[in-house]
C-alpha atoms as a PDB file:
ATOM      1  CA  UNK A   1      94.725 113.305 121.542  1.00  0.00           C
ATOM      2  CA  UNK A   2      97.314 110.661 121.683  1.00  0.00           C
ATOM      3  CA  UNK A   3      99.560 108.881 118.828  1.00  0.00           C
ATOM      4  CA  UNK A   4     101.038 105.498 119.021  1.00  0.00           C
ATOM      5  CA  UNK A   5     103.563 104.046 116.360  1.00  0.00           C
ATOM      6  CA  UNK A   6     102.257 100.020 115.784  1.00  0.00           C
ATOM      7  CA  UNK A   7     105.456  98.216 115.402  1.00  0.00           C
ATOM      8  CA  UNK A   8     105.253  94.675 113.746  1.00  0.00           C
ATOM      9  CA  UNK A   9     106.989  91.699 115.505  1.00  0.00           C
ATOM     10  CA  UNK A  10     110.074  92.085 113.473  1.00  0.00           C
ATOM     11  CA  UNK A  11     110.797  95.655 114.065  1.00  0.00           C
ATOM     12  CA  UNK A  12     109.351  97.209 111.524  1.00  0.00           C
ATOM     13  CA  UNK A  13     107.006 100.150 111.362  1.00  0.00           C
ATOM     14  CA  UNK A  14     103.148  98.942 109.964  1.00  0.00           C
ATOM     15  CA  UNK A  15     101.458 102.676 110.914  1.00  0.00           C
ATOM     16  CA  UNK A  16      99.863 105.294 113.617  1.00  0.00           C
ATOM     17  CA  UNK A  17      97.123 104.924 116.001  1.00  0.00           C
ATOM     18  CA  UNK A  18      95.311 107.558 117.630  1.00  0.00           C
ATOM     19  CA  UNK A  19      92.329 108.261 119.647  1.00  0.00           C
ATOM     20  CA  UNK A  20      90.936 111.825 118.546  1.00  0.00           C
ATOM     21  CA  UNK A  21      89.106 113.929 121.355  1.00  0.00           C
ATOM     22  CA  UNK A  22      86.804 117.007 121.200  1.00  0.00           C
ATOM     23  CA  UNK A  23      85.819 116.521 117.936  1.00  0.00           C
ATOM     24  CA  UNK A  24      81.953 115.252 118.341  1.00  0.00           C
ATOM     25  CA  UNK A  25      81.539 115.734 114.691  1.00  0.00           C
ATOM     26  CA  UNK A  26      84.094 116.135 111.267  1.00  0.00           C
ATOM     27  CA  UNK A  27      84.649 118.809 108.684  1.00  0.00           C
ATOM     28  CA  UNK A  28      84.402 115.764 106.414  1.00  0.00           C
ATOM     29  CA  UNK A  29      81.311 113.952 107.396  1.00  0.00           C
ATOM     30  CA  UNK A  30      79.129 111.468 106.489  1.00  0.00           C
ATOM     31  CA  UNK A  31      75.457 111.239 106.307  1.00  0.00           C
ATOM     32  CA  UNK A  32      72.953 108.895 105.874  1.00  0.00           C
ATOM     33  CA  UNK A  33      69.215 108.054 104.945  1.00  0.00           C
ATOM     34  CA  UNK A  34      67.667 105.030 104.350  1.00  0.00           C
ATOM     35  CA  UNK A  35      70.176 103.691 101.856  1.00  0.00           C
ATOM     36  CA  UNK A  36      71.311 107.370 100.820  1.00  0.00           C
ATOM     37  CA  UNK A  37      74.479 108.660 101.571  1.00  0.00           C
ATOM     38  CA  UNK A  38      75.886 112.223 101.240  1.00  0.00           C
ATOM     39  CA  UNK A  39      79.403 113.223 101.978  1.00  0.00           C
ATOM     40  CA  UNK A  40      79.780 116.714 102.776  1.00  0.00           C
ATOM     41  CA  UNK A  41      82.456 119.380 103.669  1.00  0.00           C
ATOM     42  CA  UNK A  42      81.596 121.914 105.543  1.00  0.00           C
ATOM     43  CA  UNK A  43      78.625 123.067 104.249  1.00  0.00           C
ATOM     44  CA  UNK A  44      79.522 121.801 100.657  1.00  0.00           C
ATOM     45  CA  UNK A  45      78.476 118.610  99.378  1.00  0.00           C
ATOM     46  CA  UNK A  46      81.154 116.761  97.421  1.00  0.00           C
ATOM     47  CA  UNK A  47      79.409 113.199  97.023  1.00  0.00           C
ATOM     48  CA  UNK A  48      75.706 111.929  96.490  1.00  0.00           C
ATOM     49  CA  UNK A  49      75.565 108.283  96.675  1.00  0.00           C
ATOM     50  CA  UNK A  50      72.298 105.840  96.529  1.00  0.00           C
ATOM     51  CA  UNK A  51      72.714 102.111  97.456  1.00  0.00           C
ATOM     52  CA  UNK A  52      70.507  99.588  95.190  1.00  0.00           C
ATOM     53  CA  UNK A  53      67.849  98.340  96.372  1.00  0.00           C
ATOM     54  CA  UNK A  54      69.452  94.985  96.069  1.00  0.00           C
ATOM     55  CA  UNK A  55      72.812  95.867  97.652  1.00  0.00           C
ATOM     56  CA  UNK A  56      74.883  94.547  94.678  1.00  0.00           C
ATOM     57  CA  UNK A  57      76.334  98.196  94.663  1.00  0.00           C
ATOM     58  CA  UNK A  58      76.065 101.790  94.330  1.00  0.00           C
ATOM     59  CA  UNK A  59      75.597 104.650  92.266  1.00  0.00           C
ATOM     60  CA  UNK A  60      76.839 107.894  93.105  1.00  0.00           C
ATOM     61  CA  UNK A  61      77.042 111.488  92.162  1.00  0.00           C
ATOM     62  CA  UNK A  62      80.794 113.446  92.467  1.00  0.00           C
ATOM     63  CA  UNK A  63      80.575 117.353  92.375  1.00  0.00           C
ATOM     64  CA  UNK A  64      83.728 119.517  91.968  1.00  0.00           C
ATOM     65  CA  UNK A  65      83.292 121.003  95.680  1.00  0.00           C
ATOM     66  CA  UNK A  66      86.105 118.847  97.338  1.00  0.00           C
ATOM     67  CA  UNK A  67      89.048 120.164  98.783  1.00  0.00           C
ATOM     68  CA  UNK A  68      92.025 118.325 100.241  1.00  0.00           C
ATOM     69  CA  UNK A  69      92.527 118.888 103.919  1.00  0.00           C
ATOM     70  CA  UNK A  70      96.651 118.628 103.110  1.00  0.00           C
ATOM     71  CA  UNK A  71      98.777 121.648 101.951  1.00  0.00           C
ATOM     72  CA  UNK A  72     100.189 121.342  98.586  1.00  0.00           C
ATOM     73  CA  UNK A  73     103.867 119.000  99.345  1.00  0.00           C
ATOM     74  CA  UNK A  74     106.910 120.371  98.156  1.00  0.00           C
ATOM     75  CA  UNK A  75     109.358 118.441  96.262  1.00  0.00           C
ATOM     76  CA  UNK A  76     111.930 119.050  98.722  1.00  0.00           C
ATOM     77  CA  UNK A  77     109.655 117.746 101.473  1.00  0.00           C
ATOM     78  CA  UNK A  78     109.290 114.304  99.013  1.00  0.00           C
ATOM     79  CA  UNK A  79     113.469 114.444  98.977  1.00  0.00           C
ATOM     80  CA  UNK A  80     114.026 115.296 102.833  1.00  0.00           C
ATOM     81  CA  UNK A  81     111.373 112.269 103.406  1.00  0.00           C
ATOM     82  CA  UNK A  82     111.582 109.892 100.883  1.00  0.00           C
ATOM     83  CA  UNK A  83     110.331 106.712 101.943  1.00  0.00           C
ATOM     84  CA  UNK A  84     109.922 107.183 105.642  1.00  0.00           C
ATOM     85  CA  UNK A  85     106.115 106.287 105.559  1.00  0.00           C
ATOM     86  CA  UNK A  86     106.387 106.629 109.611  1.00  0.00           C
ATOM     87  CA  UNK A  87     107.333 110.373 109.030  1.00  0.00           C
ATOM     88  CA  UNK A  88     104.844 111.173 106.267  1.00  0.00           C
ATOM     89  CA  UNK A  89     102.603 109.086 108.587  1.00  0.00           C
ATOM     90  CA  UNK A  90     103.152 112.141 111.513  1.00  0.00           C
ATOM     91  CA  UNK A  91     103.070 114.863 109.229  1.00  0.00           C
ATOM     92  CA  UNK A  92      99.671 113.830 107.295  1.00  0.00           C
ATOM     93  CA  UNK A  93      97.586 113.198 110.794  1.00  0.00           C
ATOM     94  CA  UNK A  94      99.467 116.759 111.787  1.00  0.00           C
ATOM     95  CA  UNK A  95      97.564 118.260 108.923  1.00  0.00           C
ATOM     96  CA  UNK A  96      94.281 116.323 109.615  1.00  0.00           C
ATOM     97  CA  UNK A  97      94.244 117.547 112.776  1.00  0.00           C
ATOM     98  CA  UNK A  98      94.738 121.278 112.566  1.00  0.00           C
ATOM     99  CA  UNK A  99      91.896 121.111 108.824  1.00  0.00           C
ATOM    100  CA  UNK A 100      88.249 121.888 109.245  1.00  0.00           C
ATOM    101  CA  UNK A 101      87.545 119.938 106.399  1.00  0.00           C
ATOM    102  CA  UNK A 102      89.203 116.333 107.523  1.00  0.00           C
ATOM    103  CA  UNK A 103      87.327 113.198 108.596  1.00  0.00           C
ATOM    104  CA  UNK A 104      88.826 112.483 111.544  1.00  0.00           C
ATOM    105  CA  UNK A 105      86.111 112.541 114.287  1.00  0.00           C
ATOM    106  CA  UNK A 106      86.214 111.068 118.187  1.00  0.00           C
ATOM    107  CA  UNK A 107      87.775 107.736 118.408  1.00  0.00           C
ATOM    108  CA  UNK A 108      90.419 105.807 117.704  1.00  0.00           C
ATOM    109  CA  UNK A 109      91.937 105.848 113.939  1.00  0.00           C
ATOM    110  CA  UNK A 110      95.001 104.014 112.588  1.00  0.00           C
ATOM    111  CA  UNK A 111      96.853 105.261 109.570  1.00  0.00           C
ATOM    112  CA  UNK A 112      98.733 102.350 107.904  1.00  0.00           C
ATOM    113  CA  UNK A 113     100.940 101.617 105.401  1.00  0.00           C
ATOM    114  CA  UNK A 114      99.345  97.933 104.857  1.00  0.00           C
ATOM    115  CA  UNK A 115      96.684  98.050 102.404  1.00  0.00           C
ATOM    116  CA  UNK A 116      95.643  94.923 100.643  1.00  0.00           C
ATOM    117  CA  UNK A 117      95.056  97.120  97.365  1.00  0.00           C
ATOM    118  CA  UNK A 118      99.311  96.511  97.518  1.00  0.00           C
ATOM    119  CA  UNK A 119      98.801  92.757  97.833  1.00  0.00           C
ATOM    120  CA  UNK A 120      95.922  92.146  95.302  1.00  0.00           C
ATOM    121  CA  UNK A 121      98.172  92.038  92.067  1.00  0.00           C
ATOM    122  CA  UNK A 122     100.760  89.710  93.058  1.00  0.00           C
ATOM    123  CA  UNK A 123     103.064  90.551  90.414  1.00  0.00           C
ATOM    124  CA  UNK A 124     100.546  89.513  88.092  1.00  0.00           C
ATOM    125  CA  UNK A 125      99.655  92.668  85.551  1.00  0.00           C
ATOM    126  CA  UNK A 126     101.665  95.616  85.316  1.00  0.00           C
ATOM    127  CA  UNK A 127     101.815  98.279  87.747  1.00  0.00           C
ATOM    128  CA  UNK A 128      99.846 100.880  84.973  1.00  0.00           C
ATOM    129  CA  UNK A 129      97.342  98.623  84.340  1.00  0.00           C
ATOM    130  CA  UNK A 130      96.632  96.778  87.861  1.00  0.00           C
ATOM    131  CA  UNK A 131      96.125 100.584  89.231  1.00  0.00           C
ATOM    132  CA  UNK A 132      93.806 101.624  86.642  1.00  0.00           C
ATOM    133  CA  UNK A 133      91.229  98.726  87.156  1.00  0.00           C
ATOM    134  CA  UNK A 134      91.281  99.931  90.471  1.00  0.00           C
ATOM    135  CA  UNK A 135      90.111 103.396  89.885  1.00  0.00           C
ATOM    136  CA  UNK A 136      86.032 103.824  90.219  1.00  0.00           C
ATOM    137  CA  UNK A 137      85.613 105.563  86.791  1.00  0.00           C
ATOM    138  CA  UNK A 138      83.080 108.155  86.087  1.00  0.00           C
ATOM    139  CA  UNK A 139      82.093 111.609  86.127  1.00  0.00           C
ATOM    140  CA  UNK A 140      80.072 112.952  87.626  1.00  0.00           C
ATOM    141  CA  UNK A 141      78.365 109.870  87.935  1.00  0.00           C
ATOM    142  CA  UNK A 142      79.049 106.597  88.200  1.00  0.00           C
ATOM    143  CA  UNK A 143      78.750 103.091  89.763  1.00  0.00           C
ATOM    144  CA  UNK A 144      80.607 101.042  92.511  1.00  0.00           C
ATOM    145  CA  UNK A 145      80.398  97.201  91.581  1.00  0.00           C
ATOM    146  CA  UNK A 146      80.455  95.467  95.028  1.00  0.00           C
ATOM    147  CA  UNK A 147      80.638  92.157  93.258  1.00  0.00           C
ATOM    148  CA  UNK A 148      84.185  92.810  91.398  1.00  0.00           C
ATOM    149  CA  UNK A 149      87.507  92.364  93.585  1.00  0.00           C
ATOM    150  CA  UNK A 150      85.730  90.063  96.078  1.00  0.00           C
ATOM    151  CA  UNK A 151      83.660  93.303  97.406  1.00  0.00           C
ATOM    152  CA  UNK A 152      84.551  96.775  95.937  1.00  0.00           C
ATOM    153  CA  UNK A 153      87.856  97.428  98.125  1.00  0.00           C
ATOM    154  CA  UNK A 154      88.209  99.986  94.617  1.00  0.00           C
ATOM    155  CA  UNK A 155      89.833 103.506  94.890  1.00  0.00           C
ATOM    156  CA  UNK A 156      87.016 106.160  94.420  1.00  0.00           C
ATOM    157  CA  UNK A 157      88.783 110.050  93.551  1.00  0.00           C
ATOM    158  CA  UNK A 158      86.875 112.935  95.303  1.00  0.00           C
ATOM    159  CA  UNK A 159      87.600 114.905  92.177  1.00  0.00           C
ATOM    160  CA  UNK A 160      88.680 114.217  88.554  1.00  0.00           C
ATOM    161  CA  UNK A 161      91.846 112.224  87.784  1.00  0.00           C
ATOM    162  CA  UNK A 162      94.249 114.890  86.089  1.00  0.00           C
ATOM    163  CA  UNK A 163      95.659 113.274  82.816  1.00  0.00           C
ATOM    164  CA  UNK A 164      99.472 112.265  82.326  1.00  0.00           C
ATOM    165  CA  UNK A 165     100.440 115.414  80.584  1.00  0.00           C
ATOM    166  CA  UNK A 166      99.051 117.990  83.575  1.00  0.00           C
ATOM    167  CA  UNK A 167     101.687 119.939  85.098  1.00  0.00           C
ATOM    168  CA  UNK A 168     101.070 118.737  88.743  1.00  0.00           C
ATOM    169  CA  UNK A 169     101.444 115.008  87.631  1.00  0.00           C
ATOM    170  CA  UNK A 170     104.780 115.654  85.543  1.00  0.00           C
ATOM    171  CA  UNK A 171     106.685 117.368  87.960  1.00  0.00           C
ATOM    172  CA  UNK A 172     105.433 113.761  90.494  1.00  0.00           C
ATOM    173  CA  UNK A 173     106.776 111.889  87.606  1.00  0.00           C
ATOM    174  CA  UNK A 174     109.848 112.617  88.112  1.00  0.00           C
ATOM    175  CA  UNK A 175     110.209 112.115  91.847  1.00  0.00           C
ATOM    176  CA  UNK A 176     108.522 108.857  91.024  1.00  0.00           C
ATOM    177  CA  UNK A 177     110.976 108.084  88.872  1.00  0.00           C
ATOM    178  CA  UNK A 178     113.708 108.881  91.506  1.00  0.00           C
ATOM    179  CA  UNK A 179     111.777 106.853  94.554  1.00  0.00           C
ATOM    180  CA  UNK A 180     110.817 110.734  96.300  1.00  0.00           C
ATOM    181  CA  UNK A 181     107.516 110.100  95.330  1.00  0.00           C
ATOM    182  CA  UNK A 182     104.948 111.294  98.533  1.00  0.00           C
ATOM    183  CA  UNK A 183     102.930 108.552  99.502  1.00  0.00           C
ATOM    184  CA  UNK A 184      98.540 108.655  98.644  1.00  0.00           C
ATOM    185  CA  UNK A 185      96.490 109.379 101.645  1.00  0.00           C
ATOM    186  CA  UNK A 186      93.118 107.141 101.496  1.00  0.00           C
ATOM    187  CA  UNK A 187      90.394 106.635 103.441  1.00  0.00           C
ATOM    188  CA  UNK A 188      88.203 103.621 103.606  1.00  0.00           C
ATOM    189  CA  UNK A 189      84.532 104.165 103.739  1.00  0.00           C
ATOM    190  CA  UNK A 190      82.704 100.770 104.507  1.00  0.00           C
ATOM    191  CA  UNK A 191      78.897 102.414 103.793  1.00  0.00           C
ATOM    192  CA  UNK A 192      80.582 102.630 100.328  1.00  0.00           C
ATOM    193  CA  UNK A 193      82.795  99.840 100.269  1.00  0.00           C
ATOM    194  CA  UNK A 194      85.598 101.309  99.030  1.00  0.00           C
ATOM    195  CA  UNK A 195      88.751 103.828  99.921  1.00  0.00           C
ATOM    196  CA  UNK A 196      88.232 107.504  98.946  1.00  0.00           C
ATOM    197  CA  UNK A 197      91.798 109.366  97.623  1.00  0.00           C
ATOM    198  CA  UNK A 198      91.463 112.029 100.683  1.00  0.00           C
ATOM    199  CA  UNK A 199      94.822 113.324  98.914  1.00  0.00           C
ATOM    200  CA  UNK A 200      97.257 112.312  96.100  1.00  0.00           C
ATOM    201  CA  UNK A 201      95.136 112.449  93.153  1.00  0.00           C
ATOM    202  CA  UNK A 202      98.286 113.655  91.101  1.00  0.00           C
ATOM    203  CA  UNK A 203     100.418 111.532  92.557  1.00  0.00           C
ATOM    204  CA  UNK A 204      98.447 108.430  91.820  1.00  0.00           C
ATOM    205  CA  UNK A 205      98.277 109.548  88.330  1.00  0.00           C
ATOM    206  CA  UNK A 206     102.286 110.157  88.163  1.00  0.00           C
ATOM    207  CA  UNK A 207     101.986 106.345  89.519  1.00  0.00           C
ATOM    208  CA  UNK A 208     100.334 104.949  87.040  1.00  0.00           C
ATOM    209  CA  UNK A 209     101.826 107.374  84.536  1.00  0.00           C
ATOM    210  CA  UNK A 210     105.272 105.563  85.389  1.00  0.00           C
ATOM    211  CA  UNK A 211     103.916 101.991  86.171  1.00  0.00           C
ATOM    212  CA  UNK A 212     104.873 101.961  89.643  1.00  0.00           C
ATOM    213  CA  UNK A 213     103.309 100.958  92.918  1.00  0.00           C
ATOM    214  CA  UNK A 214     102.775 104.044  94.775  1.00  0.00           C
ATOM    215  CA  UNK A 215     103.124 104.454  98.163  1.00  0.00           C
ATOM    216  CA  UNK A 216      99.779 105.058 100.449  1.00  0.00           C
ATOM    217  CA  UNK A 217      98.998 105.699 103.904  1.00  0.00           C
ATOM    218  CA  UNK A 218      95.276 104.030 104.781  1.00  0.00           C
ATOM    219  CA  UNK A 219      93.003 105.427 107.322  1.00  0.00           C
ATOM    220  CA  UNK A 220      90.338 103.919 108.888  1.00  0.00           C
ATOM    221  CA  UNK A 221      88.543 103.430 112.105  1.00  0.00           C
ATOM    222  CA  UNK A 222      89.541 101.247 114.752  1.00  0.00           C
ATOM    223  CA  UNK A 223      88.020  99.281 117.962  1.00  0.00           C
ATOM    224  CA  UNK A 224      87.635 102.071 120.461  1.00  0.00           C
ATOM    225  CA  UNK A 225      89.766 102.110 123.938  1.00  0.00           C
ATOM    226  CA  UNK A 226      86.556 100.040 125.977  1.00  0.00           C
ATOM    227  CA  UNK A 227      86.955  97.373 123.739  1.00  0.00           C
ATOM    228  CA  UNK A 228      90.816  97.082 123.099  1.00  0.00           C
ATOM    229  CA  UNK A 229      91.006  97.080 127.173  1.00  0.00           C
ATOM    230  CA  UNK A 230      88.469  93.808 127.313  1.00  0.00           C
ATOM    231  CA  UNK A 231      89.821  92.183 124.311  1.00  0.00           C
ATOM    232  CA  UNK A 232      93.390  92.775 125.967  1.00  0.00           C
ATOM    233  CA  UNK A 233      92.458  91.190 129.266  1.00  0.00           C
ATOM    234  CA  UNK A 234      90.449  88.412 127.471  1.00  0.00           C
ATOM    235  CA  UNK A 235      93.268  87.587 125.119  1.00  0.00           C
ATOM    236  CA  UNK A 236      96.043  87.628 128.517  1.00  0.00           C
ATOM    237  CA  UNK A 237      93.762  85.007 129.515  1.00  0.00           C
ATOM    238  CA  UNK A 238      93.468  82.774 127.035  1.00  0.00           C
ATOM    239  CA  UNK A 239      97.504  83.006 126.860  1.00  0.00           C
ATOM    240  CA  UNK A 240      97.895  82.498 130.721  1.00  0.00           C
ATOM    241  CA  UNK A 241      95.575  79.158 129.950  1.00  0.00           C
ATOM    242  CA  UNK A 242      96.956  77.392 127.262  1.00  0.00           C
ATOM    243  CA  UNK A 243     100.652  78.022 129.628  1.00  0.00           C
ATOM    244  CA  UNK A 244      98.703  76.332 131.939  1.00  0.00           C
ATOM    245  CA  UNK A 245      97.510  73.090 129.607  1.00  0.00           C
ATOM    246  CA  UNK A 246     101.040  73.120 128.054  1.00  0.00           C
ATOM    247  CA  UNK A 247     102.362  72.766 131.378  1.00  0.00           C
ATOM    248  CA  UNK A 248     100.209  70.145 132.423  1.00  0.00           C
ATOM    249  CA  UNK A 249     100.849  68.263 129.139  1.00  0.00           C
ATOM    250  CA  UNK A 250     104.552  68.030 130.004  1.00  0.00           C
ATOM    251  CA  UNK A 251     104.170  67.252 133.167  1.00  0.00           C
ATOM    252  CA  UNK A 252     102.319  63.814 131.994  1.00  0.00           C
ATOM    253  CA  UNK A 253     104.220  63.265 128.979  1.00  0.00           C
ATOM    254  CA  UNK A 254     107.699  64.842 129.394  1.00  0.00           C
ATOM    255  CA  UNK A 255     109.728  67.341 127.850  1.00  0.00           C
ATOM    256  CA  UNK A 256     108.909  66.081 124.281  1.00  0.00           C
ATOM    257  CA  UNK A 257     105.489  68.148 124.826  1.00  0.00           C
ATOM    258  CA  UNK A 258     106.673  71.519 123.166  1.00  0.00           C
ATOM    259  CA  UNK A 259     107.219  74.835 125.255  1.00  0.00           C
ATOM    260  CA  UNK A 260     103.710  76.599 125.708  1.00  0.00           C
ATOM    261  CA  UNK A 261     105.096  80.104 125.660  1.00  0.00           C
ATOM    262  CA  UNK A 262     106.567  79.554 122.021  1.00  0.00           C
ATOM    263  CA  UNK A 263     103.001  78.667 120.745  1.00  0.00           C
ATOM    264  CA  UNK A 264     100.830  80.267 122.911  1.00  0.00           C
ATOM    265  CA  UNK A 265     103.061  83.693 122.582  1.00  0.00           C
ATOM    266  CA  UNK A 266     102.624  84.429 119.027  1.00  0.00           C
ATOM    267  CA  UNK A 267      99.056  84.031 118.967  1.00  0.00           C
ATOM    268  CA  UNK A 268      98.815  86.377 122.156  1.00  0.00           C
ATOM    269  CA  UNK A 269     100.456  88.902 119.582  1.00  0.00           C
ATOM    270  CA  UNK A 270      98.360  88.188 116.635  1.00  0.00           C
ATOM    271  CA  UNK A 271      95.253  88.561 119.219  1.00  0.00           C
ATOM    272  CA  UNK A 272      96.933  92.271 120.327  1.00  0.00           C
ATOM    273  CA  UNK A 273      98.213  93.808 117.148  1.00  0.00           C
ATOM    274  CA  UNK A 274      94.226  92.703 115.718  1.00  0.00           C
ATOM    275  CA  UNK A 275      93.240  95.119 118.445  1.00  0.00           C
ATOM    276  CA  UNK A 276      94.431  97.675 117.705  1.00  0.00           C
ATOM    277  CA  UNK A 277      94.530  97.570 114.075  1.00  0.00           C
ATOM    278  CA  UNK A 278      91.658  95.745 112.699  1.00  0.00           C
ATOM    279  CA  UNK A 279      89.014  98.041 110.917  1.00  0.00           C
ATOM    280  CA  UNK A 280      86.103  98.991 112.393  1.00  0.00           C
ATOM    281  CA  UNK A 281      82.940 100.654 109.914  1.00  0.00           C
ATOM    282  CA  UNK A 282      82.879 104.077 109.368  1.00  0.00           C
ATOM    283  CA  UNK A 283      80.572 106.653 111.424  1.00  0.00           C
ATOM    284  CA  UNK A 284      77.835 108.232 109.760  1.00  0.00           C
ATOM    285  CA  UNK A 285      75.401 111.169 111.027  1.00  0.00           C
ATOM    286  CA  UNK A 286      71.688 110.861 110.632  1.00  0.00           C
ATOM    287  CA  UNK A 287      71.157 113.136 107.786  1.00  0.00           C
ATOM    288  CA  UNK A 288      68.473 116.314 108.724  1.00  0.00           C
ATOM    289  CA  UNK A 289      65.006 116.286 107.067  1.00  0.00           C
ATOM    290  CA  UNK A 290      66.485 112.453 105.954  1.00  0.00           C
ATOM    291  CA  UNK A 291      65.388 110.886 102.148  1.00  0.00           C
ATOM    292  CA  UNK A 292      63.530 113.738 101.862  1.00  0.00           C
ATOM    293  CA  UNK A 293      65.948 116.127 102.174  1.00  0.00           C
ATOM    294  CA  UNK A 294      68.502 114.146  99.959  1.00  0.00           C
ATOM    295  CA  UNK A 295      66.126 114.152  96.722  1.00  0.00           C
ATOM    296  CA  UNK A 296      65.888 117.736  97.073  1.00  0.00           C
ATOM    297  CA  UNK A 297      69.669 118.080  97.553  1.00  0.00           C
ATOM    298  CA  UNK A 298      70.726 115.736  94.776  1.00  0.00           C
ATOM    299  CA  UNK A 299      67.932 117.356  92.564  1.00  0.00           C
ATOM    300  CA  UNK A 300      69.624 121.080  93.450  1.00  0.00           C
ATOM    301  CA  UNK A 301      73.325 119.561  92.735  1.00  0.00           C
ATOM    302  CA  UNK A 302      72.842 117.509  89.611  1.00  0.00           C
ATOM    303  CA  UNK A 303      69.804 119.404  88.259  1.00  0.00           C
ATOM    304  CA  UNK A 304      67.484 116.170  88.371  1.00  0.00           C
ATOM    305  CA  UNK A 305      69.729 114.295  86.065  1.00  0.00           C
ATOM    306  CA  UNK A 306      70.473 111.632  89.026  1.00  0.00           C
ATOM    307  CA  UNK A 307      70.439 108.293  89.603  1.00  0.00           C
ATOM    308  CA  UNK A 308      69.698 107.643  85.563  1.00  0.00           C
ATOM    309  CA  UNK A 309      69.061 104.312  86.565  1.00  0.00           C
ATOM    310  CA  UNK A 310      69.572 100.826  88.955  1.00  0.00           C
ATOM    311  CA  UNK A 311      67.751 100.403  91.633  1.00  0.00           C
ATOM    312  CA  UNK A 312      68.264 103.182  94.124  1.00  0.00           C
ATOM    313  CA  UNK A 313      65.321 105.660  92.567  1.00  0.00           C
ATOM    314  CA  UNK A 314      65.024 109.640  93.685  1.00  0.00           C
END
């Protein structure tokens, strides 16, 4: 397993790729059958989910069996840290490595600070209330609109949002309140269209709690090493030819034809950093036994009170 920091043009640190090996299948995994999706840990399933017939969106069912693959973060790890997403960046694959009950599988992953959830409000509404739209609400059940926020893009918890008075969330409060506050690990899912709170649940709600933008580290998939190679070596080539046309242009018309390497240059980086960045969908294991074996688990886990409705019938 290797770990690369992506630096942006101007120096500054935009998150951590790495290609995962010897890890065929996760702890955290994702199945699916014929529109049905189940997310399980280990042997404990944590999420039903049933896409409508229609795909405008879908319902799901949330049990109470999920378990962050992070330790519980000390306050004096949020000090020591602060706001050196690059260092929690290290510290949070660290943990999804060594878990059994991560996602990470074989491939190459990136773990970003850039999420567009951060560039959605634009200032517009406050922090409180931009951050609450964004939560999928329900439990156990509920329903992911894919027609809202241009898509879903929403935040979906793996477990129960604790309230603004719980213990865990006051004691974030305050390091929100002094800027100590530990970023929110996500993960995007594209089979449900939306990023799943891997861990931070308090934290968000100590967030929101102080109407502030918290901090979050995004993982998701990325183009695997195959493809970054022949994307590399096509995009060198389209850079080595427009040199060539630029050169040819001032050769005819002069040295009022601007230099090629200035306008060819940045779009070679564009082209590079999309590489190695850009998201690719999420893996998901053909589930055993298939729909059939789904109705009988989500009748089992929600005692046949699931889907109440929509299009995606058990």
């Amino acid at each position: 397993m290797w770990r690369t920091d992506i630096i942006h043009g101007d120096g500054t640190w935009t998150g951590l790729s790495l290609e995962v090996q010897a890890r065929r299948q996760p702890g955290l995994c994702l199945f699916s059958a014929e529109r049905r999706l189940l997310l399980a840990q280990q042997s404990r399933v944590t999420l039903l989910a049933a896409v409508d017939e229609d795909f405008c969106g879908v319902e799901f069912w949330r049990t109470d069996a999920y378990r962050s693959p992070l330790p519980p973060l000390r306050a004096a790890t949020g000090r020591a840290l602060a706001d050196r997403l690059d260092r929690w960046a290290y510290r949070f694959v660290q943990h999804l490595l060594d878990a059994s009950g991560s996602p990470l599988h074989d491939g190459r992953w990136l773990l970003s600070r850039e999420s567009p959830l951060l560039r959605w409000n634009h200032g517009r509404r406050p922090q409180a209330e931009y951050w609450k739209s964004m939560l999928v609400e329900g439990h156990p059940d509920g329903y992911i609109d894919w027609f809202i926020h241009n898509g879903s893009w929403e935040v979906l918890p793996l477990r129960p949002m604790p309230d603004a008075d719980d213990s865990r969330v006051k004691a974030y409060r305050k390091q929100a309140r002094e800027g100590t506050l530990p970023p929110v690990l996500l993960w995007w899912v594209s089979g449900l269209d939306c990023h799943l709170i891997l861990d931070g649940h308090a934290r968000l709600a100590a967030a929101i709690a102080e109407s502030t933008a918290p901090s979050l580290l995004h993982l998701h998939r990325t183009a695997p090493s195959d493809e970054v190679a022949a994307g590399t070596e096509q995009a060198i080539h389209l850079y080595e030819a427009e040199l060539a046309r630029f050169a040819e242009l001032r050769t005819a018309h002069g040295a009022g034809v601007p230099d090629g390497a200035a306008i060819a240059g940045p779009a070679l980086a564009r082209r590079l950093q999309e590489l190695h960045t850009a998201r690719q969908p999420s893996w998901a294991w053909p589930l055993p036994g298939g729909e059939v074996h789904w109705r009988r688990v989500a009748h089992e886990v929600t005692d046949g009170e699931w889907p109440a409705g929509g299009g995606a019938t058990v």
